[in-house]
C-alpha atoms as a PDB file:
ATOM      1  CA  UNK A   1       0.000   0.000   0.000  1.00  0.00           C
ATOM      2  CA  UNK A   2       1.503   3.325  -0.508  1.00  0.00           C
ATOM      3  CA  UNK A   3       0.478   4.049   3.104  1.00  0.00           C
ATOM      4  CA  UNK A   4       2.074   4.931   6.157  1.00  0.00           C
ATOM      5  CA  UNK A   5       1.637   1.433   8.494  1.00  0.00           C
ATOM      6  CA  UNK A   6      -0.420   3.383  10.846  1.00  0.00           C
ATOM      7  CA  UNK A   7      -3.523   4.002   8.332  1.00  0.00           C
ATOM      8  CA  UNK A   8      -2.605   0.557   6.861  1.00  0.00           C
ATOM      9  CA  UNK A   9      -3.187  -0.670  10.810  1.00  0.00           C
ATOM     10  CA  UNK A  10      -6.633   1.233  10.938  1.00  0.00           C
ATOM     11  CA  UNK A  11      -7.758  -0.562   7.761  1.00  0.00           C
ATOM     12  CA  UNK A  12      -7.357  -4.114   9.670  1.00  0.00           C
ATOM     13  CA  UNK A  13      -8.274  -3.439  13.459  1.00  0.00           C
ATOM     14  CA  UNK A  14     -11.179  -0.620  13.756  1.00  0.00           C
ATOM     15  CA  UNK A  15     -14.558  -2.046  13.596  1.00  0.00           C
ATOM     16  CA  UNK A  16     -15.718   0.458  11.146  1.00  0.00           C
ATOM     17  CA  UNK A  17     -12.657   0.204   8.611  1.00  0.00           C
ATOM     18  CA  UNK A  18     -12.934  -3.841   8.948  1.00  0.00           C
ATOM     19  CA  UNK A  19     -16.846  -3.637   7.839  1.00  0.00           C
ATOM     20  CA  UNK A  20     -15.823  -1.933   4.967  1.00  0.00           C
ATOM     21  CA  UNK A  21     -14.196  -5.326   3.325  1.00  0.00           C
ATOM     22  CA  UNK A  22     -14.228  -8.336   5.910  1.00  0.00           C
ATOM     23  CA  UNK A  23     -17.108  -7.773   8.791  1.00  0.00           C
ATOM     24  CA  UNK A  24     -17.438  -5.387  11.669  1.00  0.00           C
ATOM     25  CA  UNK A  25     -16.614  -6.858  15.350  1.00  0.00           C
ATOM     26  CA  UNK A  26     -17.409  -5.588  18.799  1.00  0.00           C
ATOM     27  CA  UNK A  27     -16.150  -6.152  22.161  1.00  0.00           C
ATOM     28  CA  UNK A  28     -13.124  -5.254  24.089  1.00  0.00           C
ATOM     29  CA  UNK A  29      -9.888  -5.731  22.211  1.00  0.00           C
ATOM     30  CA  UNK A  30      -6.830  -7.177  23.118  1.00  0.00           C
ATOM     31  CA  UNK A  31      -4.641  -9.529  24.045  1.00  0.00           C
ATOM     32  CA  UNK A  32      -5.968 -12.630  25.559  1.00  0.00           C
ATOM     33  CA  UNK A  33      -9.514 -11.376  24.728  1.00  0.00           C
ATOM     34  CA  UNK A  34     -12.338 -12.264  22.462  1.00  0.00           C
ATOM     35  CA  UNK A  35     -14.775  -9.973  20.264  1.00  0.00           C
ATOM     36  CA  UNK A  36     -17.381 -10.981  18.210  1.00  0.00           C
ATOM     37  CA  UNK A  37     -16.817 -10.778  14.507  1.00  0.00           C
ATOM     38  CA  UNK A  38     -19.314 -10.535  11.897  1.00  0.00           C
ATOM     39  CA  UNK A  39     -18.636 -11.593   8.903  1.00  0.00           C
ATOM     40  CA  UNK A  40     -20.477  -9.369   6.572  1.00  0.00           C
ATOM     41  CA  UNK A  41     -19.536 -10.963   2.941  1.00  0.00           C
ATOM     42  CA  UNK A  42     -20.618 -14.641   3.659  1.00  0.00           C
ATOM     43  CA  UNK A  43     -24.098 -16.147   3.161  1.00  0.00           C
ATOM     44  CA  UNK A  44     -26.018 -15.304   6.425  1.00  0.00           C
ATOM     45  CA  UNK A  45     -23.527 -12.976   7.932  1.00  0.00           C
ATOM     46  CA  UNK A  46     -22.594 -15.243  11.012  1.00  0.00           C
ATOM     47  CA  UNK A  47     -21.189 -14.224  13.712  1.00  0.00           C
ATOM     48  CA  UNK A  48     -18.137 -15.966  15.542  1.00  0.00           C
ATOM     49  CA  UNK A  49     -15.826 -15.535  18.137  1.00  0.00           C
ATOM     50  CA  UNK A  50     -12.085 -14.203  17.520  1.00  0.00           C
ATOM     51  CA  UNK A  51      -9.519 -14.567  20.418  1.00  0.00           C
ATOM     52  CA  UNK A  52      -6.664 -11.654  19.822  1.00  0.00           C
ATOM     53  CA  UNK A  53      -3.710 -13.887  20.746  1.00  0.00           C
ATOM     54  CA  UNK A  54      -1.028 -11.052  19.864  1.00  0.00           C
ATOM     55  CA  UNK A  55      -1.349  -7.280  18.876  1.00  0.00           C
ATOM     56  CA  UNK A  56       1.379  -5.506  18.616  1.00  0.00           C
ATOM     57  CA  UNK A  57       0.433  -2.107  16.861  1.00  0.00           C
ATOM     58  CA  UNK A  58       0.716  -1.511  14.262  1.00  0.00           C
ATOM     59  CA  UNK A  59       2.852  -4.393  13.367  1.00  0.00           C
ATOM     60  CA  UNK A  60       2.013  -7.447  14.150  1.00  0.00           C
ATOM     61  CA  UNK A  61      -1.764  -9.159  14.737  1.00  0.00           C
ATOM     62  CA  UNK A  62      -2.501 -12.788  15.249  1.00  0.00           C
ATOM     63  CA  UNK A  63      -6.079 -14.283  15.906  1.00  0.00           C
ATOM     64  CA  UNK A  64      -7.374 -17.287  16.402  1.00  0.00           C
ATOM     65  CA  UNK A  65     -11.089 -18.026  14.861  1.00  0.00           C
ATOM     66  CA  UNK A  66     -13.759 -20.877  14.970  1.00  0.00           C
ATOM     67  CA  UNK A  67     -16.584 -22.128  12.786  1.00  0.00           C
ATOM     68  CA  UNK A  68     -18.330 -25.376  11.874  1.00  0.00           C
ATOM     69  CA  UNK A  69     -15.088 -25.861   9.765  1.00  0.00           C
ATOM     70  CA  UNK A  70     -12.324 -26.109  12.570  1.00  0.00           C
ATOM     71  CA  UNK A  71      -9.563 -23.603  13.837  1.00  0.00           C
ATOM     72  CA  UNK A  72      -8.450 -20.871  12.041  1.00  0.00           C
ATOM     73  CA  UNK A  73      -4.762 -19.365  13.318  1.00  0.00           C
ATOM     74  CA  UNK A  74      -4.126 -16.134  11.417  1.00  0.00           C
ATOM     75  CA  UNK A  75      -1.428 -13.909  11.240  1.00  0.00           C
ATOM     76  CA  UNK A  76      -0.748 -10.463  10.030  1.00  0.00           C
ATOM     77  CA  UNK A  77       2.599  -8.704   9.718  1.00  0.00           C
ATOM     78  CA  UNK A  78       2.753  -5.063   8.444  1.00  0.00           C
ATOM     79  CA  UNK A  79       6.416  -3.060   7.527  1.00  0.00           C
ATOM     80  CA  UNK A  80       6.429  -0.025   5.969  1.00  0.00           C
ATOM     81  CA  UNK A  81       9.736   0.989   3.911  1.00  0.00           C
ATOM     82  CA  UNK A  82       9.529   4.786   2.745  1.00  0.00           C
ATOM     83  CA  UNK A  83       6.166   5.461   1.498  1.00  0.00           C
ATOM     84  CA  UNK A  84       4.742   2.036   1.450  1.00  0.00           C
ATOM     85  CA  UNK A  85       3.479  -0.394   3.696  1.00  0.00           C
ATOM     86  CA  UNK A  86       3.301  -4.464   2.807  1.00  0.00           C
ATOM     87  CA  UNK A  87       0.861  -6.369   5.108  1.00  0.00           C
ATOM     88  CA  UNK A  88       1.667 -10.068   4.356  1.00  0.00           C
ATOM     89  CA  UNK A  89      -1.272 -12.563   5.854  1.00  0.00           C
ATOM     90  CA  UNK A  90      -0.273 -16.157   7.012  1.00  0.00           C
ATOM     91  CA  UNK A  91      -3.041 -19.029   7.823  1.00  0.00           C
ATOM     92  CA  UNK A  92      -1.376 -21.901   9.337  1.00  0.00           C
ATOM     93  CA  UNK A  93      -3.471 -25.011   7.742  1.00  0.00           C
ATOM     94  CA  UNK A  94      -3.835 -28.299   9.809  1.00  0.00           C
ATOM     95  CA  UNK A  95      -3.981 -30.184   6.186  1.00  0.00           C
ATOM     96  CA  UNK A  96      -1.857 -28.292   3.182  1.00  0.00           C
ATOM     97  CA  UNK A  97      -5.351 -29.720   0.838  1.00  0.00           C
ATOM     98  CA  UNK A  98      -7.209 -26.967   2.655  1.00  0.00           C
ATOM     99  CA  UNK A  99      -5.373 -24.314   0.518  1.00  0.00           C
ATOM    100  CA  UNK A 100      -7.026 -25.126  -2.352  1.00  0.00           C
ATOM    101  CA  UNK A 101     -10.234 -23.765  -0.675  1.00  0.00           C
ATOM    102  CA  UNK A 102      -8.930 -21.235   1.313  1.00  0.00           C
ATOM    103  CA  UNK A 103      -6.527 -19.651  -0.742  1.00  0.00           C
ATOM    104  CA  UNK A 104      -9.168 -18.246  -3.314  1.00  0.00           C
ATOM    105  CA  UNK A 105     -10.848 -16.843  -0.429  1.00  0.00           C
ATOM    106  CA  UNK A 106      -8.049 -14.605   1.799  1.00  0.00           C
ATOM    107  CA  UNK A 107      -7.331 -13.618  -1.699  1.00  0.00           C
ATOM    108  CA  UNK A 108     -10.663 -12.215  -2.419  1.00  0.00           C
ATOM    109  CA  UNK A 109     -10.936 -10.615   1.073  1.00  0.00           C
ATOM    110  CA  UNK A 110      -7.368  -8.910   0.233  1.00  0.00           C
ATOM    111  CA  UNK A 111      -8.800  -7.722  -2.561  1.00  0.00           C
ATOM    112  CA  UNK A 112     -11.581  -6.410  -0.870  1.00  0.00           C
ATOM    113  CA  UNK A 113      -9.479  -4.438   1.409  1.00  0.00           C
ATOM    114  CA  UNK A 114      -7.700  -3.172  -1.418  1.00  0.00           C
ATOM    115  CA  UNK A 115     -10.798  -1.903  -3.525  1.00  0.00           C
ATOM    116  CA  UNK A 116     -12.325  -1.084   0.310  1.00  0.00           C
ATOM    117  CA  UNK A 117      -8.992   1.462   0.747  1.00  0.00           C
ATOM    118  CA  UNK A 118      -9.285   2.810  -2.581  1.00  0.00           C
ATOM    119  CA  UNK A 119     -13.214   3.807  -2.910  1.00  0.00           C
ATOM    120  CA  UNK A 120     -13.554   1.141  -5.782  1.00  0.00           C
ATOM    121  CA  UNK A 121     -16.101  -1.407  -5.921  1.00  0.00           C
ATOM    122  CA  UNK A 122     -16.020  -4.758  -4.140  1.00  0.00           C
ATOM    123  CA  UNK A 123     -14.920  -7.757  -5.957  1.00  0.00           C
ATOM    124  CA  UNK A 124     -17.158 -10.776  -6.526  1.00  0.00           C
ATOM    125  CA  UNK A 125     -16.213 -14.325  -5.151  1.00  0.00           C
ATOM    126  CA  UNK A 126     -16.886 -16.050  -8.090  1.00  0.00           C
ATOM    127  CA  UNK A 127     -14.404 -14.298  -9.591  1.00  0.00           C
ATOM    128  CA  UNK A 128     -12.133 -16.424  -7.419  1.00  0.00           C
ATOM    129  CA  UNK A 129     -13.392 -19.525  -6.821  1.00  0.00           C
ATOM    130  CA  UNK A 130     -13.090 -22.546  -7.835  1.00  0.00           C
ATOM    131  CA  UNK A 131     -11.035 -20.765 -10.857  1.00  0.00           C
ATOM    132  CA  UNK A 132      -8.073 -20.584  -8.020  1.00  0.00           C
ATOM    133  CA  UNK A 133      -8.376 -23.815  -6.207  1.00  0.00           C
ATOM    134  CA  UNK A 134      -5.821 -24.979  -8.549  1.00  0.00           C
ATOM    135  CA  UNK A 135      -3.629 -22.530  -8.335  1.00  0.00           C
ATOM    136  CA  UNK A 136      -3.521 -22.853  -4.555  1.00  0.00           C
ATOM    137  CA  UNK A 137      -2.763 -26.715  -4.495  1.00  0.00           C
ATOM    138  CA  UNK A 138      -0.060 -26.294  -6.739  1.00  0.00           C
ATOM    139  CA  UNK A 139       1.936 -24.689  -3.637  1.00  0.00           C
ATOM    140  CA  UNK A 140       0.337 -27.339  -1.254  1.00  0.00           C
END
């Protein structure tokens, strides 16, 4: 992004930047503590618990999430060199087959945040998958 890592940082941990391209939480944040996330681009918006395991602003956030689907460990690491800021996003699979489902998706949500930041319009999932599930086990 061609962002200082503090606005980056916004984009990814305030409730109202988060709705924008992922889903809007509540709750009291921080570490060792759980807010409630809604996921505002999935069928039925559900809602689901997130446990902040580490925040350290505004480079480092990891969270632990869990649906009907299993445990979901995810990482985010911002550094900003000069004028731009790379956030990289790591989800540590229990089964490397997983990324062929997965992958598509963090990649859409990225993309989201992206076209969120920006002011353009919102990608659509089927743009991603399945065309990407291959693409994704490749690396698996």
């Amino acid at each position: 992004f061609r962002a200082p890592i503090d606005d980056v940082w916004t984009s990814v941990t305030k409730s109202e930047n988060t709705a924008l391209w992922f889903g809007s939480w509540k709750g009291d944040a921080g570490p060792g503590k759980i807010v409630r996330l809604q996921l505002v681009h999935e069928k039925g918006r559900p809602w689901t618990n997130v446990t902040i395991e580490a925040c350290e602003a505004p480079r480092r956030l990891v969270v632990t999430m869990k649906d009907d689907y299993g445990e979901w460990r995810i990482e985010l690491t911002l550094t900003q060199t000069n004028d731009t800021t790379e956030l990289r996003l790591v989800q540590h699979l229990s089964d490397r087959k997983l990324a062929g489902d997965i992958g598509p998706g963090w990649e859409y949500y990225l993309d989201m945040l992206v076209a969120a930041r920006e002011g353009n319009a919102l990608p659509s999932f089927e743009d991603y998958y399945p065309s990407q599930k291959a693409h994704y086990l490749e690396g698996a």
